[in-house]
N, C-alpha and C. Protein backbone atom coordinates (compact mmCIF):
# COMPACT_ATOMS: atom_id res chain seq x y z
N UNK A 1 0.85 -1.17 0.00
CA UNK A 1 0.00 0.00 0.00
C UNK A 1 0.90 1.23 0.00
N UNK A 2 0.64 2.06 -1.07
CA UNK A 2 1.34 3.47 -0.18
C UNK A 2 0.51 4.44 -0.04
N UNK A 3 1.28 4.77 0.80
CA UNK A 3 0.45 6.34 2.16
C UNK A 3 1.58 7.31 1.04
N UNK A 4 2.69 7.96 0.93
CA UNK A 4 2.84 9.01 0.31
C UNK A 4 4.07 8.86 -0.79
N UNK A 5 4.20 9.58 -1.89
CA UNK A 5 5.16 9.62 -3.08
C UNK A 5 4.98 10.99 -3.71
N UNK A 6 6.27 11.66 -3.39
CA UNK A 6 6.34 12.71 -3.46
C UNK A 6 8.02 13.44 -3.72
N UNK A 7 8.30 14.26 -4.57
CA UNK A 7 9.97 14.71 -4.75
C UNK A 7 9.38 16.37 -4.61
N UNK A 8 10.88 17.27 -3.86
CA UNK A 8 10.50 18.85 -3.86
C UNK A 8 12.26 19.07 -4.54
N UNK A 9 12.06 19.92 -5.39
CA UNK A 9 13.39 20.52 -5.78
C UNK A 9 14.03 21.18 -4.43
N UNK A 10 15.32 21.34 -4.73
CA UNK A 10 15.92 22.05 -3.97
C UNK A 10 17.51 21.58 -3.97
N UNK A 11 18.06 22.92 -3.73
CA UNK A 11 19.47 22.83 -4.05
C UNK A 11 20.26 21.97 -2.79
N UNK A 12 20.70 21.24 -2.59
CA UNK A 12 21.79 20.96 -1.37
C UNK A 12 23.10 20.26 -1.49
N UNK A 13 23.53 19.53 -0.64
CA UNK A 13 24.89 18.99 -0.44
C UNK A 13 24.54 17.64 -1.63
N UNK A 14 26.18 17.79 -2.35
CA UNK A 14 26.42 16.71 -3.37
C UNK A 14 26.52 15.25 -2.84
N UNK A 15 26.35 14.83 -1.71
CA UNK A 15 26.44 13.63 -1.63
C UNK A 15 24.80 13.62 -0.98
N UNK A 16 24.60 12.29 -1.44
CA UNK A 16 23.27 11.61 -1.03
C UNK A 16 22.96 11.07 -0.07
N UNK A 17 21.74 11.35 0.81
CA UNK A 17 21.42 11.39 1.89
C UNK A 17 20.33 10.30 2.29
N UNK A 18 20.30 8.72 2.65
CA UNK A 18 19.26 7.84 2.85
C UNK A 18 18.92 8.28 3.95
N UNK A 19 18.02 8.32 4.44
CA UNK A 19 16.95 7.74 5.98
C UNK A 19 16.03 6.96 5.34
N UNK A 20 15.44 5.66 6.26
CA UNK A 20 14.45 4.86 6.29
C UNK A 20 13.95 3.98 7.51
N UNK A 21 12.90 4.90 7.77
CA UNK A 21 12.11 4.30 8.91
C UNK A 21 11.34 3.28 9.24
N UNK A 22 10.80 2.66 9.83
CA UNK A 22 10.10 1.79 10.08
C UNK A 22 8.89 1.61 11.06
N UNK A 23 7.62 1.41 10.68
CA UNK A 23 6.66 1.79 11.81
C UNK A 23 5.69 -0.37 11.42
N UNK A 24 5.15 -0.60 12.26
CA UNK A 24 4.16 -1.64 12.24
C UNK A 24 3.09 -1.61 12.86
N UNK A 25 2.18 -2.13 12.06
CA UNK A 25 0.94 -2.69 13.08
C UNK A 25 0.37 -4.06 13.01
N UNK A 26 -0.16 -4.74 14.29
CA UNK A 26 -0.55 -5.96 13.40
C UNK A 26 -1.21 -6.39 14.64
N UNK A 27 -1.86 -7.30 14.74
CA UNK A 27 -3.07 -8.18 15.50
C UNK A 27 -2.46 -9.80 15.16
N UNK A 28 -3.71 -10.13 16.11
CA UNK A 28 -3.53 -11.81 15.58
C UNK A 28 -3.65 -12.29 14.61
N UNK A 29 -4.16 -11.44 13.58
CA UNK A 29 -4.39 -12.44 12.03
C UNK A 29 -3.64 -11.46 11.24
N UNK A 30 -3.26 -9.98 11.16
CA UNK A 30 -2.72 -9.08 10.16
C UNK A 30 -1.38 -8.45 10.98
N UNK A 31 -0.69 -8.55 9.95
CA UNK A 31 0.79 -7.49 9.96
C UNK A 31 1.33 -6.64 9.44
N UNK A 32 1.33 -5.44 9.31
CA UNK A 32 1.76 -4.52 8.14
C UNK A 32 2.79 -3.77 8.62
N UNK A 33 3.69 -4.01 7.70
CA UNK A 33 5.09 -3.10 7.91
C UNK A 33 4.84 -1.79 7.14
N UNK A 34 5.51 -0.98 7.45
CA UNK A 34 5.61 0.36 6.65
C UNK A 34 6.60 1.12 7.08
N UNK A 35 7.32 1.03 5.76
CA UNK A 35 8.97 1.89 5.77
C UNK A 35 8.61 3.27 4.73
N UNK A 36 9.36 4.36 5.39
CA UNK A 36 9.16 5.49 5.12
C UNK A 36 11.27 5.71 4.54
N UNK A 37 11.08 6.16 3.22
CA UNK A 37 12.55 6.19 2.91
C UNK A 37 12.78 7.73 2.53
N UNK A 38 13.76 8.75 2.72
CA UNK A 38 13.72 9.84 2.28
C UNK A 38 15.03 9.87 1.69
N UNK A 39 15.34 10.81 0.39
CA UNK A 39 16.86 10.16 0.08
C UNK A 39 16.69 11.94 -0.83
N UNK A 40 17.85 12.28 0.03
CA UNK A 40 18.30 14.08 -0.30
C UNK A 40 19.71 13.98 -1.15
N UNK A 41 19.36 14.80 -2.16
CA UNK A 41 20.83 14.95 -3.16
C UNK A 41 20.58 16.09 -3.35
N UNK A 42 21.74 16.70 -4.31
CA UNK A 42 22.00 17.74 -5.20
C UNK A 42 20.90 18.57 -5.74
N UNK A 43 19.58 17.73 -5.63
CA UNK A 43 18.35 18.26 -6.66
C UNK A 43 17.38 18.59 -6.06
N UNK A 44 17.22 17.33 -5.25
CA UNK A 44 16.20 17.37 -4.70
C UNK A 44 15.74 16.62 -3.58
N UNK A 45 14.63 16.68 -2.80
CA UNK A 45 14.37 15.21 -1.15
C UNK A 45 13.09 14.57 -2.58
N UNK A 46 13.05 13.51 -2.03
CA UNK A 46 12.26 12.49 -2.13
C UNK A 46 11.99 11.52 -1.25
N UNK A 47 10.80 11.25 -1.36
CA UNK A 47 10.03 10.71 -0.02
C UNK A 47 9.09 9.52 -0.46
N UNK A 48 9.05 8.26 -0.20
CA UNK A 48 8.69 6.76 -0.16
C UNK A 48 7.98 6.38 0.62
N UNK A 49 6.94 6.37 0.78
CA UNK A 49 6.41 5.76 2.14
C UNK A 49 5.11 5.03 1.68
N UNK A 50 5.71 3.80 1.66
CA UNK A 50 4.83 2.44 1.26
C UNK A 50 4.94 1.20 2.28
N UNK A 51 3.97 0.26 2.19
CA UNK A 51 3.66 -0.92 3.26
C UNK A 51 3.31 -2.04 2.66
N UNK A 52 3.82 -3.26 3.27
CA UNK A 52 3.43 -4.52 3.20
C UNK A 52 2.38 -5.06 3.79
N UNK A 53 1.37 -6.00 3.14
CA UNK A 53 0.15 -6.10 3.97
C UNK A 53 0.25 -8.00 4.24
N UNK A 54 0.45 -8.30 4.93
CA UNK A 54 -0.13 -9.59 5.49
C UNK A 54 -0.88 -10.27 6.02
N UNK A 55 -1.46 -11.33 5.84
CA UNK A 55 -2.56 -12.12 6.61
C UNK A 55 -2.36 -13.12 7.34
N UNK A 56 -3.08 -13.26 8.33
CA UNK A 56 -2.27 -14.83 9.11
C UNK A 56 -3.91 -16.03 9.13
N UNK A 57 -3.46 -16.97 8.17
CA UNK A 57 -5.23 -17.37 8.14
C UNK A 57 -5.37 -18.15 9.78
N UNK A 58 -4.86 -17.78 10.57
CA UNK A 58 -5.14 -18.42 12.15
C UNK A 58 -4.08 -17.95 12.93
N UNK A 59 -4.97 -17.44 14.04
CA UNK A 59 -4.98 -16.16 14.98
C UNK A 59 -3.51 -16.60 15.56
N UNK A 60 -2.80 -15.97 15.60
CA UNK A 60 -1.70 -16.42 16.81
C UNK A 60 -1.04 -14.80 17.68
N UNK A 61 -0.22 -15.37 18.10
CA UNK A 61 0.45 -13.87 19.07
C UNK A 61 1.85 -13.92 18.45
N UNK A 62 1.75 -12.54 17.76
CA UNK A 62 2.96 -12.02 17.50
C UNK A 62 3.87 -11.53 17.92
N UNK A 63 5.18 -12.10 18.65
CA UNK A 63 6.06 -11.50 19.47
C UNK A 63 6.67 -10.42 19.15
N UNK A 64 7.27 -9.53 19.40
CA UNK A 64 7.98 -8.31 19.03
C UNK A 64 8.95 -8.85 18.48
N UNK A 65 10.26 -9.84 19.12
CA UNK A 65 11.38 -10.61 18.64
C UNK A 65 10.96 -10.65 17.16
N UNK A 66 9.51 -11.79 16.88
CA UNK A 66 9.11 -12.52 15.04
C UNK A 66 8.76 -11.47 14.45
N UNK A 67 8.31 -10.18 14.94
CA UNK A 67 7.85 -8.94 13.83
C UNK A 67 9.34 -8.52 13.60
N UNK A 68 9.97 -8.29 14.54
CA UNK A 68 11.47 -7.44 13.77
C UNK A 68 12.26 -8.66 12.72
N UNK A 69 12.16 -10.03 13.19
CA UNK A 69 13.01 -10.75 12.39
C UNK A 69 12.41 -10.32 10.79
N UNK A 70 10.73 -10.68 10.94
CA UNK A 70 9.81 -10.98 9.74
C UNK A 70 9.81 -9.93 9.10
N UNK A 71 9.90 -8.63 9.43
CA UNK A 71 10.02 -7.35 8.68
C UNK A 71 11.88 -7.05 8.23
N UNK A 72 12.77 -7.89 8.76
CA UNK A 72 14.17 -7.77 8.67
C UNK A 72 14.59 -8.79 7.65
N UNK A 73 13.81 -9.83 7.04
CA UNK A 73 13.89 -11.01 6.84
C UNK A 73 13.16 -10.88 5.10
N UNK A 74 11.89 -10.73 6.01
CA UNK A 74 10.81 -10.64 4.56
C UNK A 74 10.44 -9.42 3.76
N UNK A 75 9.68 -8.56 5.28
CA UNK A 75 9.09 -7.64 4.46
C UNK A 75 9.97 -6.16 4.17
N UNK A 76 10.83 -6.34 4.36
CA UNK A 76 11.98 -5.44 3.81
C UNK A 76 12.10 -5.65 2.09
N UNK A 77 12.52 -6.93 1.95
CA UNK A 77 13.20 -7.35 0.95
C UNK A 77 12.11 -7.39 -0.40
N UNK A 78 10.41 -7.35 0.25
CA UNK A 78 9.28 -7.32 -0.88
C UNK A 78 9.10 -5.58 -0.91
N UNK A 79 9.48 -5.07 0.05
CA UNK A 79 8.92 -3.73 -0.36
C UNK A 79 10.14 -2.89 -1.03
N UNK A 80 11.27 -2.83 -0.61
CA UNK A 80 12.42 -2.59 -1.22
C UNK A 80 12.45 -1.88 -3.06
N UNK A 81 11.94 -3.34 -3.62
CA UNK A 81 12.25 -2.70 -4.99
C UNK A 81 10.80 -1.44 -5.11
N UNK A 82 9.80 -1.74 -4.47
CA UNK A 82 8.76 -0.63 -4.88
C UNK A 82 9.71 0.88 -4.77
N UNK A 83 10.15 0.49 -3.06
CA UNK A 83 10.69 2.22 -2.98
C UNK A 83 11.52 2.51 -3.50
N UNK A 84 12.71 2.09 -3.90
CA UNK A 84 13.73 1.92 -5.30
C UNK A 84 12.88 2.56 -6.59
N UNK A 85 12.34 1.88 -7.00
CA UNK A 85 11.20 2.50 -8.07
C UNK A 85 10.80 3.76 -8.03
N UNK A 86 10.06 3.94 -7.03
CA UNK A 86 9.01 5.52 -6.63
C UNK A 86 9.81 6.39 -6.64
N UNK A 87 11.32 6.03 -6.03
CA UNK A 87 12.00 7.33 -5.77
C UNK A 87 12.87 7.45 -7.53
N UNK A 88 12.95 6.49 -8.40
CA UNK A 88 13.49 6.57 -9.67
C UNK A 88 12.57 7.31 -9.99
N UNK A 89 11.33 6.94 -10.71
CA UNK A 89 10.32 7.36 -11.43
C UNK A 89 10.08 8.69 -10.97
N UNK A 90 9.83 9.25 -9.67
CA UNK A 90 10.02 10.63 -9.30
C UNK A 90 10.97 11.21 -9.66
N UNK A 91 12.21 11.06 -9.68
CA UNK A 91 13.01 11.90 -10.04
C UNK A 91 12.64 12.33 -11.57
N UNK A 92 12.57 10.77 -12.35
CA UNK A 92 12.65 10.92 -13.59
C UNK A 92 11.38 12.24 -14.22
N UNK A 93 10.35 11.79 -13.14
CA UNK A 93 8.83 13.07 -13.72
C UNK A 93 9.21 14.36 -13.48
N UNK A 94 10.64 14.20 -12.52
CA UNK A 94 10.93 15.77 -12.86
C UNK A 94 12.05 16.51 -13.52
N UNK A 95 12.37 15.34 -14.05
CA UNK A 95 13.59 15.61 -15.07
C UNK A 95 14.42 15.92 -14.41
N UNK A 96 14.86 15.09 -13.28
CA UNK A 96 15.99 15.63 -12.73
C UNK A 96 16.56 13.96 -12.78
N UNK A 97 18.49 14.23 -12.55
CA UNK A 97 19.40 12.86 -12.25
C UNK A 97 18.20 11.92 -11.73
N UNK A 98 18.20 10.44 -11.48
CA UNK A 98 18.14 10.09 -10.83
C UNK A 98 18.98 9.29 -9.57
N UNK A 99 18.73 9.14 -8.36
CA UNK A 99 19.67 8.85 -7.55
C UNK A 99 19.74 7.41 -7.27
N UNK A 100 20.80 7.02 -7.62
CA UNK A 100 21.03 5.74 -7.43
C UNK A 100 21.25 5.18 -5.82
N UNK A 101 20.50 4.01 -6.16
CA UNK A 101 19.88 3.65 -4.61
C UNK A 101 20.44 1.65 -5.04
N UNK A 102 21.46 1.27 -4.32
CA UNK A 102 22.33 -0.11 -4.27
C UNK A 102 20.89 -0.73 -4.42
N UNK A 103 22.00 -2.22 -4.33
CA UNK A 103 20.29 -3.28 -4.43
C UNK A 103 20.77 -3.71 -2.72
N UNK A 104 19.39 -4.17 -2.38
CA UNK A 104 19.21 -4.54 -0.63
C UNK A 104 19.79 -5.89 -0.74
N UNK A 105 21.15 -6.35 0.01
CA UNK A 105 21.19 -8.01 0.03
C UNK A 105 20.78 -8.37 1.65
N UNK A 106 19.83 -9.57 1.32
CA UNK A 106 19.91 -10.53 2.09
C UNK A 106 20.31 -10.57 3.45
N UNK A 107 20.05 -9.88 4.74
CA UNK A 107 20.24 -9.98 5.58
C UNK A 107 21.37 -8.81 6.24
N UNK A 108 21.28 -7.70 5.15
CA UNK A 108 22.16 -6.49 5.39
C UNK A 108 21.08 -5.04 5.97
N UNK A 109 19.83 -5.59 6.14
CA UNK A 109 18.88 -4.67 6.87
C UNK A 109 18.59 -5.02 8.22
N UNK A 110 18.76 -3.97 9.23
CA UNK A 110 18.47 -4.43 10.54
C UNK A 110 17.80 -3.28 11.16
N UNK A 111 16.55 -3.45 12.31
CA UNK A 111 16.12 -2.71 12.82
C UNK A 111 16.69 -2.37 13.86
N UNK A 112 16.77 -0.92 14.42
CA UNK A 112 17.51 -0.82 16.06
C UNK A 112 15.99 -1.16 16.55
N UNK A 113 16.43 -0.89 18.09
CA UNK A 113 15.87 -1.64 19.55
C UNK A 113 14.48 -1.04 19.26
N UNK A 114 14.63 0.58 19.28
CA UNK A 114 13.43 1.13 18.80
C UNK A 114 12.59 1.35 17.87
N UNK A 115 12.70 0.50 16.86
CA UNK A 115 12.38 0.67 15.97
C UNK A 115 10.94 0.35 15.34
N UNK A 116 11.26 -0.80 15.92
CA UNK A 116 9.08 -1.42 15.98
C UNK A 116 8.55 -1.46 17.20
């Protein structure tokens, strides 16, 4: 799902700037991750903020420990190329560079303590 996709011009510092947050919600049967990515260059901020939706077809209790693994594990790695995308294609609708954003490997994303 995404909540916002959005780029603002503006002049700043030549090297490129990631943040990406992480918020969840989830119950006994649903889990939804949602990472918020902002990535500042030379041109312009751009802003990502899309979510993974899951179902659990039988109710269980979700520990805090299995949401950080499962969002560190899984739902990182499915939402990833969307925000990769949003923030290309934005740049590109405004005719500006786009900013190159690595590919995510495998177990190189981690949440801090506070994070979910």
């Amino acid at each position: 799902m995404t909540y916002e996709l959005h780029g603002v011009r503006r002049e700043g510092s030549e090297e490129t700037d990631i943040q990406i947050s992480v918020e969840e919600r989830h119950d006994e049967t649903f889990l939804e991750p949602r990472f918020r990515m902002v990535v500042s260059d030379a041109h312009a901020t751009y802003i990502a903020d899309v979510s993974t939706q899951y179902q659990i077809s039988q109710a269980v209790g979700l520990s805090k420990p299995v949401v950080k693994e499962f969002i560190e594990r899984v739902a990182i790695m499915a939402a990833f190329p969307f925000i990769r995308e949003s923030i290309a294609t934005t740049a590109a609708r405004m005719e500006l560079p786009v900013p190159v954003l690595g590919l995510l490997r495998a177990g190189s994303f981690s949440l801090d303590e506070g994070d979910t």
